[in-house]
Protein backbone atom coordinates (compact mmCIF):
# COMPACT_ATOMS: atom_id res chain seq x y z
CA UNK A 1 6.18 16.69 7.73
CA UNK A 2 6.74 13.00 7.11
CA UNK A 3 9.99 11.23 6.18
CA UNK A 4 8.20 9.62 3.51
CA UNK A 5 6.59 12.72 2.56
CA UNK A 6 9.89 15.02 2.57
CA UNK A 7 11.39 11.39 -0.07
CA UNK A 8 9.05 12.17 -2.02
CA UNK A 9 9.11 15.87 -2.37
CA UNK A 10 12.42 15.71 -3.04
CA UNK A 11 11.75 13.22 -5.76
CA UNK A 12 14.59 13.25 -9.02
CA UNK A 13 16.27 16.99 -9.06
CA UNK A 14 19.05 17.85 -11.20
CA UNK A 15 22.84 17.91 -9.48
CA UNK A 16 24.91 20.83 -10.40
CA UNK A 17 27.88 19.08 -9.06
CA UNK A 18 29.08 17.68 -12.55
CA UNK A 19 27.70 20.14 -15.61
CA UNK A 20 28.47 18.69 -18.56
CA UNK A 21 30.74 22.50 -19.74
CA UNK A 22 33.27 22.67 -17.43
CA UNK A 23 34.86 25.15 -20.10
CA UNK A 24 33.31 27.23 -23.14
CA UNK A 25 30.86 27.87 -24.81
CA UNK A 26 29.93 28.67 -20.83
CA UNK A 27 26.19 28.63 -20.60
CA UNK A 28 24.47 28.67 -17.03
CA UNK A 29 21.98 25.56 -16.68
CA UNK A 30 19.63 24.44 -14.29
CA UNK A 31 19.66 20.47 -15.69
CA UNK A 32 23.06 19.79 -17.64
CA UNK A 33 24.22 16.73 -15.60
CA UNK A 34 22.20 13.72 -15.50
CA UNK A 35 19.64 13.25 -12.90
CA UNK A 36 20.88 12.77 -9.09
CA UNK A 37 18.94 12.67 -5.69
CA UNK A 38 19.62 15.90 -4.20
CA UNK A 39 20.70 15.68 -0.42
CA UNK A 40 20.37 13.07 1.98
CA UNK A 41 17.38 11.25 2.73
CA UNK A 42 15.70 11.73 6.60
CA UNK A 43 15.28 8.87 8.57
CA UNK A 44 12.52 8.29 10.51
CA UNK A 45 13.38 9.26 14.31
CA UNK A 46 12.83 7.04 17.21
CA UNK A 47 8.97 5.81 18.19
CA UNK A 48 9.79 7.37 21.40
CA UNK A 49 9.82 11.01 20.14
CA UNK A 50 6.86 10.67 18.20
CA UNK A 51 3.92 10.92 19.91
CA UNK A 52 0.48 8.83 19.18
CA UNK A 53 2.52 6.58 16.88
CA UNK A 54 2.98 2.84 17.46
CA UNK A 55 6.34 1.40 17.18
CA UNK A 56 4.82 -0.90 14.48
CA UNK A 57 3.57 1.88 12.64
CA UNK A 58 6.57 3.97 13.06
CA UNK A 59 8.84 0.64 12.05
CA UNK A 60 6.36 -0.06 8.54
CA UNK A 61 6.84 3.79 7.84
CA UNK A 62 10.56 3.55 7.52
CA UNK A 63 11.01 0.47 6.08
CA UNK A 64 8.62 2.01 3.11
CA UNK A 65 10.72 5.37 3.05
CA UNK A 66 13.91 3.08 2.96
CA UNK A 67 11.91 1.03 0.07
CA UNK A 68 11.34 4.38 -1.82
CA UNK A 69 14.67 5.43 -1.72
CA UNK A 70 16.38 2.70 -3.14
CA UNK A 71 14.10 3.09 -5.91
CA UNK A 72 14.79 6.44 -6.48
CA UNK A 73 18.17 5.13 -6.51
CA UNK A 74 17.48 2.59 -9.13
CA UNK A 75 15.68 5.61 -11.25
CA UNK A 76 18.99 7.73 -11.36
CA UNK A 77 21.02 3.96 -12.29
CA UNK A 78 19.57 3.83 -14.74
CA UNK A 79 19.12 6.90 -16.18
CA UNK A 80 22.71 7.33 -16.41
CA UNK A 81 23.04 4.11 -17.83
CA UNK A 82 20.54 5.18 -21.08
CA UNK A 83 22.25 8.69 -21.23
CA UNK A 84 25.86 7.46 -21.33
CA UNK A 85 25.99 7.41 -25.01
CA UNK A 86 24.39 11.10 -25.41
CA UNK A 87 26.79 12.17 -22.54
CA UNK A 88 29.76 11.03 -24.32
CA UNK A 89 28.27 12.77 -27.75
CA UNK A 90 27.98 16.05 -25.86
CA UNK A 91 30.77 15.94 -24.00
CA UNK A 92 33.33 14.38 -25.87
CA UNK A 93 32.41 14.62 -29.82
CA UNK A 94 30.67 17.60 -30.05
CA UNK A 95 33.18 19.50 -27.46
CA UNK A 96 35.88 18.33 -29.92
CA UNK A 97 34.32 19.60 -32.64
CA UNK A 98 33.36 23.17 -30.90
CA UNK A 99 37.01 23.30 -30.30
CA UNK A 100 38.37 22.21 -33.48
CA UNK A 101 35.78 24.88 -35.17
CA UNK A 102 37.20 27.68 -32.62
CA UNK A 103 40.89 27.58 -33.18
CA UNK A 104 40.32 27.52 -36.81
CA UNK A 105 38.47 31.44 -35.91
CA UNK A 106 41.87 33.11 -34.35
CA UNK A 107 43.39 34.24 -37.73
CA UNK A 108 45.87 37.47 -37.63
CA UNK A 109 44.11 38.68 -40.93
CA UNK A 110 40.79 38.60 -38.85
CA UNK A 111 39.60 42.06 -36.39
CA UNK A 112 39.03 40.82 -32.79
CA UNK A 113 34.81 41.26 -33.61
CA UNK A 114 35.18 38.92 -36.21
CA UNK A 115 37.34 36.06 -34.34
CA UNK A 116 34.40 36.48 -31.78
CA UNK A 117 31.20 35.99 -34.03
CA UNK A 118 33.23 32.99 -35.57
CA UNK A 119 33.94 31.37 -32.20
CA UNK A 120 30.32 32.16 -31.38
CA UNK A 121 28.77 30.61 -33.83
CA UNK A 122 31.06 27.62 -33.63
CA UNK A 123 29.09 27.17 -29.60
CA UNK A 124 26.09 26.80 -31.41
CA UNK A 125 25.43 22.78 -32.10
CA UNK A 126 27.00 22.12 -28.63
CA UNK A 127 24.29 24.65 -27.39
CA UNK A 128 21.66 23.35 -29.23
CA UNK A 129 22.18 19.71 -28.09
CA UNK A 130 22.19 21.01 -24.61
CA UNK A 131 18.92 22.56 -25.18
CA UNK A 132 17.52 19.41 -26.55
CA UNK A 133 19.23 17.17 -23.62
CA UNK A 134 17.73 19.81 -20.63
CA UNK A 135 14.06 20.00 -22.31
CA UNK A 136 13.58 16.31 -22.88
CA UNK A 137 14.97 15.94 -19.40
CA UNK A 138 12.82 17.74 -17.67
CA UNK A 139 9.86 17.04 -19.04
CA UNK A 140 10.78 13.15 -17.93
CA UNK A 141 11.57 14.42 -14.74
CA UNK A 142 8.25 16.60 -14.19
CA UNK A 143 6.49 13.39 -15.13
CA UNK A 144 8.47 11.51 -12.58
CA UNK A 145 7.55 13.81 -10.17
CA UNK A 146 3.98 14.78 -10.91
CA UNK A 147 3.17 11.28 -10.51
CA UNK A 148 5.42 11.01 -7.11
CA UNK A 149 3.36 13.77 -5.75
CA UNK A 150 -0.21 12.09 -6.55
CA UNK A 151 1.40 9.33 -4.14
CA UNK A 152 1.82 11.18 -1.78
CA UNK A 153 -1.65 13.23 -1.58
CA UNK A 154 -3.03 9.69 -1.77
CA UNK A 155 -0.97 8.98 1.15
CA UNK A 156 -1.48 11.98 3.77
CA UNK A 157 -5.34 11.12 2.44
CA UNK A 158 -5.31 7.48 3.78
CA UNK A 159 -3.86 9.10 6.84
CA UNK A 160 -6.16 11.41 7.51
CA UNK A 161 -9.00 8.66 7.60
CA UNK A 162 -6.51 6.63 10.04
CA UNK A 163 -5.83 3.68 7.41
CA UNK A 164 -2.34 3.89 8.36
CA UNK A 165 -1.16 -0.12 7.38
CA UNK A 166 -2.83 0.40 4.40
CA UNK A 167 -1.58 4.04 3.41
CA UNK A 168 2.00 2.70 3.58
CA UNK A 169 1.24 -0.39 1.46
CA UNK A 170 -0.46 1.74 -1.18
CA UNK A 171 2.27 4.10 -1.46
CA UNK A 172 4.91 1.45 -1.86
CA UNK A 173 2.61 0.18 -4.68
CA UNK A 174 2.04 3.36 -6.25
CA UNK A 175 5.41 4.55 -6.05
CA UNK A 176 6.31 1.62 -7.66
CA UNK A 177 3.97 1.29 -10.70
CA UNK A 178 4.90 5.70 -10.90
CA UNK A 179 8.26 4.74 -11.52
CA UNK A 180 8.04 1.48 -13.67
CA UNK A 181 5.88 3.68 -16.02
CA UNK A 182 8.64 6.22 -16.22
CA UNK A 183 11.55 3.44 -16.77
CA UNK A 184 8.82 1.96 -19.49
CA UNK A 185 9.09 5.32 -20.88
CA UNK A 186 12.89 6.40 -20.45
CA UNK A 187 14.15 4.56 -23.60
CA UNK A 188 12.11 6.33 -25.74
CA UNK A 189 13.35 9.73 -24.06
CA UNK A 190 16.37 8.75 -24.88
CA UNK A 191 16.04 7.70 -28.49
CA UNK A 192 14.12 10.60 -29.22
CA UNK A 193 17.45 12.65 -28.27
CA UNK A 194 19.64 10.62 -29.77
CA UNK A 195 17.01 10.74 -33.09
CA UNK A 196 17.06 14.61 -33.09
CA UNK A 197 21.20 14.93 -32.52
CA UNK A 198 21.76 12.12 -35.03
CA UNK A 199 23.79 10.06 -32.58
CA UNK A 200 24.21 6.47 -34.31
């Protein structure tokens, strides 16, 4: 499998190094933290142990793969950049006020079923807002992705019929104009979260 082809596979995936609930309401989630590159990108080896590929051609292919990943790079940039304010409403206000909400529940008149429920249903805005952030996430990201992956077919295509100067070219344009379109579409991601949490 190609270096380029492996960048792209790997595409935008979630990182579960930084989840937005480091403490309760616990809830196990697959796409809590904002959007990072997941492992290191390959490199393309030396023309010397690849056989039947000029060191031109092997040179062009990594300067594209290089090309693609600082995009990708770019992508997560600024994707954190747009989600900073909903991070901060998630983690910081709406922690606060699951918090606030749960030590008002532990009252000595109360059984220990009742202190539960309440501190239960005190989880559920932050909950809900997660659920909002992770679907509207994804479905950027599977856009993202879907679109990385027609690059790519187009690619190993333009290969296959031995256009290999153009099949890098094209894929450095279409990998560009994939993710320009998502960027052109990120903001209103974003607002629409920030519309349906009522974040000012």
């Amino acid at each position: 499998m190609s270096c380029i082809r492996k960048t792209l596979e790997r595409g935008l995936k979630p990182s579960s190094s930084n989840p937005f609930f480091s403490s309760s309401p616990r809830k196990k989630n697959r796409h809590t933290s904002l959007f990072a590159l997941s492992g290191r990108f390959c490199s393309i080896p030396p023309p010397a142990s690849r056989k039947g590929i000029r060191r031109s051609g092997a040179m062009g292919e990594q300067v594209v793969t290089e090309q693609i990943q600082r995009k990708l790079e770019e992508v997560n940039a600024t994707v954190q950049q747009h989600l900073a304010g909903v991070q901060d409403h998630i983690n910081f206000t709406m922690q606060q006020a699951y918090f606030k909400c749960a030590y008002g529940c532990f009252d000595r008149r109360h059984t220990q079923e009742a202190i539960s429920n309440c501190v239960e249903n005190c989880s559920v805005p932050v909950l809900a807002a997660n659920n909002i952030f992770e679907s509207e996430m994804a479905k950027f990201q599977g856009m993202l992705n879907r679109s990385l992956r027609v690059c790519q077919d187009k690619f190993e295509a333009a290969n296959l019929q031995k256009l290999k100067s153009d099949a890098t070219r094209e894929l450095e344009s279409c990998v560009n104009r994939s993710i320009d379109d998502s960027l052109r579409v990120l903001p209103h991601v974003v607002d629409q979260i920030k519309s349906t949490l009522k974040i000012n």
